[in-house]
PDB file of N, CA and C in Angstrom:
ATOM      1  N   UNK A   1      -8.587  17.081  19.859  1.00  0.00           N
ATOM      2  CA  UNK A   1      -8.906  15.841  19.168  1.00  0.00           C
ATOM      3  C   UNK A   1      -9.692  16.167  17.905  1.00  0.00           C
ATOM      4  N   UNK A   2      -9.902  15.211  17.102  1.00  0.00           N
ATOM      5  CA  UNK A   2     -10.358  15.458  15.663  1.00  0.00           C
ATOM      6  C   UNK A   2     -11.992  15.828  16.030  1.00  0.00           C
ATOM      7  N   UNK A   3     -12.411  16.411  15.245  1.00  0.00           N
ATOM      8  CA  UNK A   3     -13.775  16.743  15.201  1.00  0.00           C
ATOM      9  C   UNK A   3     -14.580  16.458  14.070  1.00  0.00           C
ATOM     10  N   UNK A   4     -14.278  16.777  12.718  1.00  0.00           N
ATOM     11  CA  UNK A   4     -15.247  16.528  11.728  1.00  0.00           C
ATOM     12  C   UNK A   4     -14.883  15.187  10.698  1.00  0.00           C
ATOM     13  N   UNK A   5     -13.861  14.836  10.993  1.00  0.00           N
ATOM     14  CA  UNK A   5     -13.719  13.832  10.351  1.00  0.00           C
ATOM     15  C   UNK A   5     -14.538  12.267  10.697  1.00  0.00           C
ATOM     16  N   UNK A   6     -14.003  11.423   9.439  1.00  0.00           N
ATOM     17  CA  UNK A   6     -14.881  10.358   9.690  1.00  0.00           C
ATOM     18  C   UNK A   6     -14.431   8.866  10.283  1.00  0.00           C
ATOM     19  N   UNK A   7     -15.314   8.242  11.515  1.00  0.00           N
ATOM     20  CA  UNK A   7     -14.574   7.098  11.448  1.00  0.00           C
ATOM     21  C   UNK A   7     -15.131   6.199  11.408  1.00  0.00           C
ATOM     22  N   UNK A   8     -14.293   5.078  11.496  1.00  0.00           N
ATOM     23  CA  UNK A   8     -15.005   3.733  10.722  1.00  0.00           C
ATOM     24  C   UNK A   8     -14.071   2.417  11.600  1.00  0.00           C
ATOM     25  N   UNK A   9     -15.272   2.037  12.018  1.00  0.00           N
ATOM     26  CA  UNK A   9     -15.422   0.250  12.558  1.00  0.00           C
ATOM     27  C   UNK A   9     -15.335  -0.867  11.423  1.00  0.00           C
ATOM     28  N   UNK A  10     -14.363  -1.487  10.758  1.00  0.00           N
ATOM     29  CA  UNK A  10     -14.803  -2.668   9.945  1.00  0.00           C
ATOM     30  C   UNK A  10     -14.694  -3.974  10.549  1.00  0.00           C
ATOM     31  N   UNK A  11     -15.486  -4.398  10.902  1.00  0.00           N
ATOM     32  CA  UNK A  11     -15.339  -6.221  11.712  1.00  0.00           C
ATOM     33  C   UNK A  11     -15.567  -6.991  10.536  1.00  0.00           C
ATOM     34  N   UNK A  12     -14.501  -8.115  10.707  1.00  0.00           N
ATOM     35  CA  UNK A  12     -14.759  -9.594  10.067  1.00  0.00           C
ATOM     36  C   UNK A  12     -14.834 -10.683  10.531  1.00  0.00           C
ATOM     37  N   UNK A  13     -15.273 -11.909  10.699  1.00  0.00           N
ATOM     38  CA  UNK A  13     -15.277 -13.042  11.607  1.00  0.00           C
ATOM     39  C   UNK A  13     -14.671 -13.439  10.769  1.00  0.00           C
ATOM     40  N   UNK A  14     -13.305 -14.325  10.934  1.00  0.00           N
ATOM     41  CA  UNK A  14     -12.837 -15.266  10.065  1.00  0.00           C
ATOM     42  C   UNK A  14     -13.315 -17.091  10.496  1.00  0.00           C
ATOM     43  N   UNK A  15     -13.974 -17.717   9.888  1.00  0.00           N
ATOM     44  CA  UNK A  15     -13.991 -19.212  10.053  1.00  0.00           C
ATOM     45  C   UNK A  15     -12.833 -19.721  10.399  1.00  0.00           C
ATOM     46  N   UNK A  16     -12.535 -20.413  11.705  1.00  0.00           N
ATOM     47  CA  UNK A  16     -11.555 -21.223  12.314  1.00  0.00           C
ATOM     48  C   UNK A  16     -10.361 -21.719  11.221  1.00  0.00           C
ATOM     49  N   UNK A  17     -10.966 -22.003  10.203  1.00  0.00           N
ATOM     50  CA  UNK A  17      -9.358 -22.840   9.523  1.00  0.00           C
ATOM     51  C   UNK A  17      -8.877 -21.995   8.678  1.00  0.00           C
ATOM     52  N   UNK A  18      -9.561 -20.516   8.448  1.00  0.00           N
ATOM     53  CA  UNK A  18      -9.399 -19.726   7.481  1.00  0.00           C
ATOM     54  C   UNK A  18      -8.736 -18.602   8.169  1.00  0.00           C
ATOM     55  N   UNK A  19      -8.290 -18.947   9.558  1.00  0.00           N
ATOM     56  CA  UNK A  19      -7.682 -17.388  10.145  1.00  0.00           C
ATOM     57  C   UNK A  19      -6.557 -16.835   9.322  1.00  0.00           C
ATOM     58  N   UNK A  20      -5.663 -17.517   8.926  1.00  0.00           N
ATOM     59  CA  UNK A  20      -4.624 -17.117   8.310  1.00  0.00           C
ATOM     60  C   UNK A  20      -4.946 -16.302   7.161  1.00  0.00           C
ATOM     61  N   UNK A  21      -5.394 -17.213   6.197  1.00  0.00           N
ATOM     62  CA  UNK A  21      -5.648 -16.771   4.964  1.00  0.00           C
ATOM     63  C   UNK A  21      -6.774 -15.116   5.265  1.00  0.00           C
ATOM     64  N   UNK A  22      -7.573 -14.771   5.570  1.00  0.00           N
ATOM     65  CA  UNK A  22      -8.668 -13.974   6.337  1.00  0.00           C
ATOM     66  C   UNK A  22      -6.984 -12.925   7.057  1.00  0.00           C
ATOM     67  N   UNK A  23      -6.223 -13.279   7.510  1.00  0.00           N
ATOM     68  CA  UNK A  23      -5.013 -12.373   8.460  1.00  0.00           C
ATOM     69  C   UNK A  23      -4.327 -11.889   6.813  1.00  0.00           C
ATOM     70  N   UNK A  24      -3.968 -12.898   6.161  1.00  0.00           N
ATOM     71  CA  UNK A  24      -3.160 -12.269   5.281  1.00  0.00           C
ATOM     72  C   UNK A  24      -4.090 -11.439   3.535  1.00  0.00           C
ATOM     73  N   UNK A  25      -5.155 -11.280   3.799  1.00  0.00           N
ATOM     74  CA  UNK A  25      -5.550 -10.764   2.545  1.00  0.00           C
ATOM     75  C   UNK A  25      -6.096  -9.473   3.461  1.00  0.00           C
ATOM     76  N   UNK A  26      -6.677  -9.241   4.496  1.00  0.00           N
ATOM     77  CA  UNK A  26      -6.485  -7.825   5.657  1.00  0.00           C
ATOM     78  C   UNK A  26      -5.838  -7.168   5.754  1.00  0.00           C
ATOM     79  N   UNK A  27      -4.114  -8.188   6.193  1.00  0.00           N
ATOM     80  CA  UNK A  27      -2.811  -7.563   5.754  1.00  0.00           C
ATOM     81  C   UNK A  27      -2.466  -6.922   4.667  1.00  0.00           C
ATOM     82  N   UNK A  28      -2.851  -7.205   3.564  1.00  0.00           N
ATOM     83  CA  UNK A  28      -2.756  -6.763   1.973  1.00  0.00           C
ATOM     84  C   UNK A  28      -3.409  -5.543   1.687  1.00  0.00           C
ATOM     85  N   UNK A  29      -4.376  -5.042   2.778  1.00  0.00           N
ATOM     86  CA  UNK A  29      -4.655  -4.118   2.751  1.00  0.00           C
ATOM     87  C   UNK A  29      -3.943  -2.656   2.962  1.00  0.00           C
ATOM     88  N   UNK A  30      -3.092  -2.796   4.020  1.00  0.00           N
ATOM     89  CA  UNK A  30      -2.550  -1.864   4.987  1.00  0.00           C
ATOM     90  C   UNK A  30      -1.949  -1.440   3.863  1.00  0.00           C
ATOM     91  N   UNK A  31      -0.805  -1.430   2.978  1.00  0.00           N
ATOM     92  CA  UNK A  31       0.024  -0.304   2.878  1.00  0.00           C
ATOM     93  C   UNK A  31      -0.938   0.473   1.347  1.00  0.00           C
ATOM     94  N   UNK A  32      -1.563  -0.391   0.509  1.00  0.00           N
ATOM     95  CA  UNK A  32      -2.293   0.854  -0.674  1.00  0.00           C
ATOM     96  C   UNK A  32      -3.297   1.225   0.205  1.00  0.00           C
ATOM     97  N   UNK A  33      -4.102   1.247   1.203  1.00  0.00           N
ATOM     98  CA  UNK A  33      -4.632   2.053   1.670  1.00  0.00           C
ATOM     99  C   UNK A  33      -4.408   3.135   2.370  1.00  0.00           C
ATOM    100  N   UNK A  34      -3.110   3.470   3.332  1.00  0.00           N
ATOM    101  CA  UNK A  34      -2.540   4.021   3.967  1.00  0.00           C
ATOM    102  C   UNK A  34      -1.855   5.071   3.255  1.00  0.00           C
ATOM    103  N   UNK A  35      -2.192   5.155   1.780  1.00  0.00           N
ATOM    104  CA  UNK A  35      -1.411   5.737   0.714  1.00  0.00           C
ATOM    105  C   UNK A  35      -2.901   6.505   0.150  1.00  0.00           C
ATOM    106  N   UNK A  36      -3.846   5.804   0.043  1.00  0.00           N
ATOM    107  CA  UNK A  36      -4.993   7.145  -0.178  1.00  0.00           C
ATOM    108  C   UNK A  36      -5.071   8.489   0.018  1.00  0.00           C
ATOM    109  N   UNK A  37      -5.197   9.260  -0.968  1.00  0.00           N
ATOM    110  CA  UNK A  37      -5.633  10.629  -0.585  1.00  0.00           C
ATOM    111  C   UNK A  37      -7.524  10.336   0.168  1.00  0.00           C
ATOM    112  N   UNK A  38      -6.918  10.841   1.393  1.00  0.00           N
ATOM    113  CA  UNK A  38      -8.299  11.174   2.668  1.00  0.00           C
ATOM    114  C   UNK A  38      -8.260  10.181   3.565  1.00  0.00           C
ATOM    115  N   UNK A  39      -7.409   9.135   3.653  1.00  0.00           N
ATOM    116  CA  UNK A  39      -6.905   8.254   4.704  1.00  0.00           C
ATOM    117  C   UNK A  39      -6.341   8.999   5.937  1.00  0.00           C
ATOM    118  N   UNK A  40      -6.148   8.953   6.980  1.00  0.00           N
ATOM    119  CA  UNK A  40      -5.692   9.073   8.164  1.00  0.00           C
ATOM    120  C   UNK A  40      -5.145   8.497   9.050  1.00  0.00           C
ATOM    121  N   UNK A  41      -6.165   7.146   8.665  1.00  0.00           N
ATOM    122  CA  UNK A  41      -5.653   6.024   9.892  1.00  0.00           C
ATOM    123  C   UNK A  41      -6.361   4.765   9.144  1.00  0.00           C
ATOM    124  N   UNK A  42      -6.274   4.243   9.258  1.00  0.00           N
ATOM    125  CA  UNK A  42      -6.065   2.592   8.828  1.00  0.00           C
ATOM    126  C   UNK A  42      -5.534   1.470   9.660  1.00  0.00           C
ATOM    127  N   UNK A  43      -6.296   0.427  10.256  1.00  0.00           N
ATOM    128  CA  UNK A  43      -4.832   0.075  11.136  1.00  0.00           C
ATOM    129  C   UNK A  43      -6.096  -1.479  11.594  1.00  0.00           C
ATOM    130  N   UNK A  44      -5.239  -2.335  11.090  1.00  0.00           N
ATOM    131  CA  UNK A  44      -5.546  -3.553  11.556  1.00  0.00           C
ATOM    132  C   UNK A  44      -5.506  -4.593  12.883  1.00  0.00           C
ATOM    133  N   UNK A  45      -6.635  -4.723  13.475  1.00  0.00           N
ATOM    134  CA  UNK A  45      -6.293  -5.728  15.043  1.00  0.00           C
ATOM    135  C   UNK A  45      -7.176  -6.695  14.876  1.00  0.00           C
ATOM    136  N   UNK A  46      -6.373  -7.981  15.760  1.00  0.00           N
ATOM    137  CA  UNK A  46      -6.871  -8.894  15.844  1.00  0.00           C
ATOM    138  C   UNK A  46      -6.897  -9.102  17.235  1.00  0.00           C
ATOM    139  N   UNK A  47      -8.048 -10.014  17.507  1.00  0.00           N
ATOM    140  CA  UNK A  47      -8.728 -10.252  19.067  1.00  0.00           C
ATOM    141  C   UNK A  47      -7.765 -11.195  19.206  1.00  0.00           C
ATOM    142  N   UNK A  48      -7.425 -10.351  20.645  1.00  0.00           N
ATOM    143  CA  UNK A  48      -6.234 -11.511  21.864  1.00  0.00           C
ATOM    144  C   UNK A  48      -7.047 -12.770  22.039  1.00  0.00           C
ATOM    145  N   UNK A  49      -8.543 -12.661  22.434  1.00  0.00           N
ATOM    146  CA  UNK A  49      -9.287 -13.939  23.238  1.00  0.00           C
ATOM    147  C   UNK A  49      -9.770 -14.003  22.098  1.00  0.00           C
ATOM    148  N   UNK A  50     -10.590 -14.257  20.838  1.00  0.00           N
ATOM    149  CA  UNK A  50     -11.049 -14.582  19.959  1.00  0.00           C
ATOM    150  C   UNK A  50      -9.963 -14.450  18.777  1.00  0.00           C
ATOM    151  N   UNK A  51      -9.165 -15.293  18.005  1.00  0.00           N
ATOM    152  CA  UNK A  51      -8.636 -14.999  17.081  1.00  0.00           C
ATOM    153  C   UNK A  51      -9.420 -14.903  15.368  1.00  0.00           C
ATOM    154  N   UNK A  52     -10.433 -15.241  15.657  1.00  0.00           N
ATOM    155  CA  UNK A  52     -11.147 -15.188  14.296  1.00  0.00           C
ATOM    156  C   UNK A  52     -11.691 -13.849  14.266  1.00  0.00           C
ATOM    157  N   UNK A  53     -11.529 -12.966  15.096  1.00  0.00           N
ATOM    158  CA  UNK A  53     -12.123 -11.579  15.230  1.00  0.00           C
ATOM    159  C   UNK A  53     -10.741 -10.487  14.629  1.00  0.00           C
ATOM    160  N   UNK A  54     -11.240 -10.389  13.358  1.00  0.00           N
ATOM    161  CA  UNK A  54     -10.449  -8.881  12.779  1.00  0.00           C
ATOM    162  C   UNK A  54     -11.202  -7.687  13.043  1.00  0.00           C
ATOM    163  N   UNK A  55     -10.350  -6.507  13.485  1.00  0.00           N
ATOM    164  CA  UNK A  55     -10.933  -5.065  13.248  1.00  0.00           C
ATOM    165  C   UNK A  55     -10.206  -4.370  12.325  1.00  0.00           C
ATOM    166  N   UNK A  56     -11.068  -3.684  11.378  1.00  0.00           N
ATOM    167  CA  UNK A  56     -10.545  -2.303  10.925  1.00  0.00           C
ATOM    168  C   UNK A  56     -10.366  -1.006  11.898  1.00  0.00           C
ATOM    169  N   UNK A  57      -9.812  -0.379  11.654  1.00  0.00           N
ATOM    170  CA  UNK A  57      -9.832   1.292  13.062  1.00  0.00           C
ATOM    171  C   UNK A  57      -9.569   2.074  11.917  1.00  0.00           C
ATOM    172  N   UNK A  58     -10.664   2.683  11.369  1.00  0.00           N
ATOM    173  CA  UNK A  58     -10.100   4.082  10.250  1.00  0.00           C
ATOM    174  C   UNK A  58     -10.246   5.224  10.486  1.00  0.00           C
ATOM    175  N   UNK A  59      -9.346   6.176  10.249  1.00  0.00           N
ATOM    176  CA  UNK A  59     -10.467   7.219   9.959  1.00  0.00           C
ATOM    177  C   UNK A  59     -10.210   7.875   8.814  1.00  0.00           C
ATOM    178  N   UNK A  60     -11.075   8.974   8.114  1.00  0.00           N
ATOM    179  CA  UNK A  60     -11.033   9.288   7.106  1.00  0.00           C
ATOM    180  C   UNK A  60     -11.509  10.758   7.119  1.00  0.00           C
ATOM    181  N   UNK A  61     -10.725  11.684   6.089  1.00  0.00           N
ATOM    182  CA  UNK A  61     -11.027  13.383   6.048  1.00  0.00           C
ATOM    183  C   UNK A  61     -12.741  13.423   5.748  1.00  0.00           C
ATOM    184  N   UNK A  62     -13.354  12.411   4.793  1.00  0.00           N
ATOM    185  CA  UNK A  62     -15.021  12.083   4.525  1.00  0.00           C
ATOM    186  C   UNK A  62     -15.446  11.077   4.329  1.00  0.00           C
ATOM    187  N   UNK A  63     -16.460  10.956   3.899  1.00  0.00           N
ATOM    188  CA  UNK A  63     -17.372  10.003   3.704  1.00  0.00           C
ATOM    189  C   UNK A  63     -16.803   9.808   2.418  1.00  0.00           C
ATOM    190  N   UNK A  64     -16.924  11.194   1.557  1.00  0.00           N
ATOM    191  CA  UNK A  64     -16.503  10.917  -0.082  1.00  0.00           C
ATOM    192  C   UNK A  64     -15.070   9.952  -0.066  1.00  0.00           C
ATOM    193  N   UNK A  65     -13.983  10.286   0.497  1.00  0.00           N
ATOM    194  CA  UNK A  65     -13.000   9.977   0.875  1.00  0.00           C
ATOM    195  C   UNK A  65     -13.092   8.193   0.937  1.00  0.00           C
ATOM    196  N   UNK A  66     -14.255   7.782   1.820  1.00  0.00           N
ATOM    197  CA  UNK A  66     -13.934   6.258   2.205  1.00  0.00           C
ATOM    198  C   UNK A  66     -14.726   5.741   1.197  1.00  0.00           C
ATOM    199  N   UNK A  67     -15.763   6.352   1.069  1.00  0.00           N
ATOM    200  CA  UNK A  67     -16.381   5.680  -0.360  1.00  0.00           C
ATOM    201  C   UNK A  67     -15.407   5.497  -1.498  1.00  0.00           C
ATOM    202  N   UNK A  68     -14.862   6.656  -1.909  1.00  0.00           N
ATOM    203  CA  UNK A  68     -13.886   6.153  -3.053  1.00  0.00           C
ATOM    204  C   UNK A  68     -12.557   5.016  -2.697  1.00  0.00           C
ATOM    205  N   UNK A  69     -12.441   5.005  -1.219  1.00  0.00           N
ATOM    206  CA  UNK A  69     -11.774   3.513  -1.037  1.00  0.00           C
ATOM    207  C   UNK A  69     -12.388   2.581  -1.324  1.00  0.00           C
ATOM    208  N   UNK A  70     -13.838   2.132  -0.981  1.00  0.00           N
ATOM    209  CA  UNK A  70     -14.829   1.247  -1.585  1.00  0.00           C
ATOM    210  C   UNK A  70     -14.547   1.093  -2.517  1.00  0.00           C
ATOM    211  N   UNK A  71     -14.383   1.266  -3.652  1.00  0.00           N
ATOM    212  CA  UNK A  71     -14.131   1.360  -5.440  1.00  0.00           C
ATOM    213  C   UNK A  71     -12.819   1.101  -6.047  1.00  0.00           C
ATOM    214  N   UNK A  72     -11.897   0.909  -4.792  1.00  0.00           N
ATOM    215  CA  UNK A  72     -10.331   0.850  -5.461  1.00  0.00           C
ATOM    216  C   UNK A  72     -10.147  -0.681  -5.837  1.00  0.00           C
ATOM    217  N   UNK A  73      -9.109  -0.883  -6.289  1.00  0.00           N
ATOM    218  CA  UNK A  73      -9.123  -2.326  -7.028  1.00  0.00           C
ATOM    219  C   UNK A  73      -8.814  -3.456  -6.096  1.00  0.00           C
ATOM    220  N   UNK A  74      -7.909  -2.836  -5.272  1.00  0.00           N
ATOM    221  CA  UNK A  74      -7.306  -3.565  -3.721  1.00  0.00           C
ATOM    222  C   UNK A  74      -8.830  -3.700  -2.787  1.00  0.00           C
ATOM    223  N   UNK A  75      -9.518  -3.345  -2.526  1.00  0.00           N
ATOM    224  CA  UNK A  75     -10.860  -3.537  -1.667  1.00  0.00           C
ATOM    225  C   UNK A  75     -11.983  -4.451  -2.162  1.00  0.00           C
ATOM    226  N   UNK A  76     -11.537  -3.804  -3.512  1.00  0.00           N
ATOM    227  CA  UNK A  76     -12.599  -4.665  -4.460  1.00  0.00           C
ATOM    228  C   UNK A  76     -12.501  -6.111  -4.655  1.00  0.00           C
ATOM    229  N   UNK A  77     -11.451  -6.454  -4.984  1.00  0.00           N
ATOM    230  CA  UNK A  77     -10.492  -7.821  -5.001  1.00  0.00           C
ATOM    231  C   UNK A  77     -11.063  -8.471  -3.701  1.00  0.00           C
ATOM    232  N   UNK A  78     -10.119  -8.042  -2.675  1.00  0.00           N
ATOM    233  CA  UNK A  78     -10.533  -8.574  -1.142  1.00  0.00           C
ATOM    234  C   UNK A  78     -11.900  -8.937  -0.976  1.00  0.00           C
ATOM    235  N   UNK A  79     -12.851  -7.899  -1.570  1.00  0.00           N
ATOM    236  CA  UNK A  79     -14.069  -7.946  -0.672  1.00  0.00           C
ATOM    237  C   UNK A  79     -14.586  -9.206  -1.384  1.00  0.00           C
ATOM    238  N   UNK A  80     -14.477  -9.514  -3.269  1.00  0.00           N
ATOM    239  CA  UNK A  80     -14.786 -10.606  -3.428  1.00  0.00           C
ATOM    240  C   UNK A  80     -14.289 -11.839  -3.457  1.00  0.00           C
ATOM    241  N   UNK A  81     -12.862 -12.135  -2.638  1.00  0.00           N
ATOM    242  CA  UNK A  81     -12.862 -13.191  -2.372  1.00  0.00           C
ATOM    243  C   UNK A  81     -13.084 -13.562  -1.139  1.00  0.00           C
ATOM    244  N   UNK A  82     -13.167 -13.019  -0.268  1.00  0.00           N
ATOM    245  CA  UNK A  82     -12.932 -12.756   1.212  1.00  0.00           C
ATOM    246  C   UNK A  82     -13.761 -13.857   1.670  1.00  0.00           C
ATOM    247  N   UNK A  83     -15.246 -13.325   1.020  1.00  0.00           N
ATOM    248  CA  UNK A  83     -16.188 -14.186   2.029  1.00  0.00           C
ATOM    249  C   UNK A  83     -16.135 -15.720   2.358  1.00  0.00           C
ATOM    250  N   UNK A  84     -16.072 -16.015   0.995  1.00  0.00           N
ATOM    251  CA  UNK A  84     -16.179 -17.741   1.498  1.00  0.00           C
ATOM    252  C   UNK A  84     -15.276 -18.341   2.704  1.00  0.00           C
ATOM    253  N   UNK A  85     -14.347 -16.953   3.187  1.00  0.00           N
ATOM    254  CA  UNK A  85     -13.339 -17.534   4.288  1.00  0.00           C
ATOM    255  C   UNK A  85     -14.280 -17.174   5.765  1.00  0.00           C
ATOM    256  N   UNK A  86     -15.099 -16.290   5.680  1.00  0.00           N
ATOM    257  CA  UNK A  86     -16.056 -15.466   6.527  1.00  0.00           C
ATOM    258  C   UNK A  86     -17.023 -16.310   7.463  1.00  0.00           C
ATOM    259  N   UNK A  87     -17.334 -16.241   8.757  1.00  0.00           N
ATOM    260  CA  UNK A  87     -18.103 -16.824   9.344  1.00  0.00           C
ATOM    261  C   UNK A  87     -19.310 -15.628   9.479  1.00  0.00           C
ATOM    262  N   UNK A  88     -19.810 -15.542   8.669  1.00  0.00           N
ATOM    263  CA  UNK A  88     -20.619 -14.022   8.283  1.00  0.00           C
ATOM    264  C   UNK A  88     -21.011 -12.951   7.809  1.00  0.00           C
ATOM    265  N   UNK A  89     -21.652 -11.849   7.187  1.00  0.00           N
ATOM    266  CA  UNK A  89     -20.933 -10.707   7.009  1.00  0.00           C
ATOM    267  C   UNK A  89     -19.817  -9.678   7.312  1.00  0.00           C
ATOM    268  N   UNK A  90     -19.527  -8.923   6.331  1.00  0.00           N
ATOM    269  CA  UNK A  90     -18.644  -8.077   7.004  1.00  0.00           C
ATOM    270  C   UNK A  90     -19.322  -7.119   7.604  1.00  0.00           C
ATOM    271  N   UNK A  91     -18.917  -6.449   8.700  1.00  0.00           N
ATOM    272  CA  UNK A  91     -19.966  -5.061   9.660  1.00  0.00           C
ATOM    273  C   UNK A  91     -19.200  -3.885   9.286  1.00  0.00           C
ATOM    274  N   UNK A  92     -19.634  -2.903   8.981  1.00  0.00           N
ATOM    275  CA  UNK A  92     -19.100  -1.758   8.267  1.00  0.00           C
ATOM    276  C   UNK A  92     -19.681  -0.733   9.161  1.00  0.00           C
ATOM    277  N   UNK A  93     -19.266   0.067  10.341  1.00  0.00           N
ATOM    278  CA  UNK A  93     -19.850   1.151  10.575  1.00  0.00           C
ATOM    279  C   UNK A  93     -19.349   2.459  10.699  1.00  0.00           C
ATOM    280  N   UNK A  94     -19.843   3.615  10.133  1.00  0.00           N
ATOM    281  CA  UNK A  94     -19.490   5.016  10.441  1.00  0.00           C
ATOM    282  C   UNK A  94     -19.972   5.747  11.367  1.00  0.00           C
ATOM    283  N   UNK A  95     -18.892   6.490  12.377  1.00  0.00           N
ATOM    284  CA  UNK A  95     -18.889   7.181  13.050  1.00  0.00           C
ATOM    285  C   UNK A  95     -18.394   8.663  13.420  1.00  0.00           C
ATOM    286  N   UNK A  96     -19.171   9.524  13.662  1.00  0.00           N
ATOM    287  CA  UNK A  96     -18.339  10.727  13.854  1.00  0.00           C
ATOM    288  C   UNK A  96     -18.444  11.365  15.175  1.00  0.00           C
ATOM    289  N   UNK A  97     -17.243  11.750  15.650  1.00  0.00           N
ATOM    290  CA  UNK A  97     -16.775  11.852  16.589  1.00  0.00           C
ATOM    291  C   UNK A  97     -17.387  12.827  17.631  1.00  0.00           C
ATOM    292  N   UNK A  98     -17.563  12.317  18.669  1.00  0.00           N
ATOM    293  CA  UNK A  98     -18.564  12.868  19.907  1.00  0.00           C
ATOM    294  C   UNK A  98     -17.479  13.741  21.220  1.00  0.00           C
ATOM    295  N   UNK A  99     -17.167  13.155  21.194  1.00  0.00           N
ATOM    296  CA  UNK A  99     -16.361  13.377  22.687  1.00  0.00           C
ATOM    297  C   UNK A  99     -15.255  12.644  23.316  1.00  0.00           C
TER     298      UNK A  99
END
């Protein structure tokens, strides 16, 4: 299994009338990201029992790697329209791999 690479939790709550819209600008994500140099995995789910619950599942060759996804024009876009659909922040966490 992978060892030094990096991974990453992204949660979003979408507000009840905004699931769609919140499903399809997430969606918009998947294929220019999946195309990054230092991408690995990328991969979008949504909660069976909660549908306002999006996950990100990434992983990435670094940190440098996901940071410079941070900065691309596609993330950037998303991230500022996103919220007003948001029942919250977005949760962003990095992890590296244990066991």
């Amino acid at each position: 299994m992978s060892t030094g690479n990096l991974h990453v939790v992204a949660h979003f709550s979408a507000k009840s009338e905004a699931i769609e819209k919140v499903k399809d600008l997430l969606s918009g994500l998947l294929v220019p990201t999946n195309q990054e140099e230092g991408c690995l995995r990328y991969e979008l789910l949504q909660s069976k029992d909660s549908p306002t619950d999006f996950t990100f599942v990434e992983e990435w060759t670094s940190d440098a790697a996901l940071d410079a996804h941070l900065q691309t024009d596609h993330i950037l876009s998303v991230l500022g329209e996103i919220p007003q659909y948001l029942d919250g922040d977005v949760d962003i966490r990095r992890y590296s791999y244990v066991g």
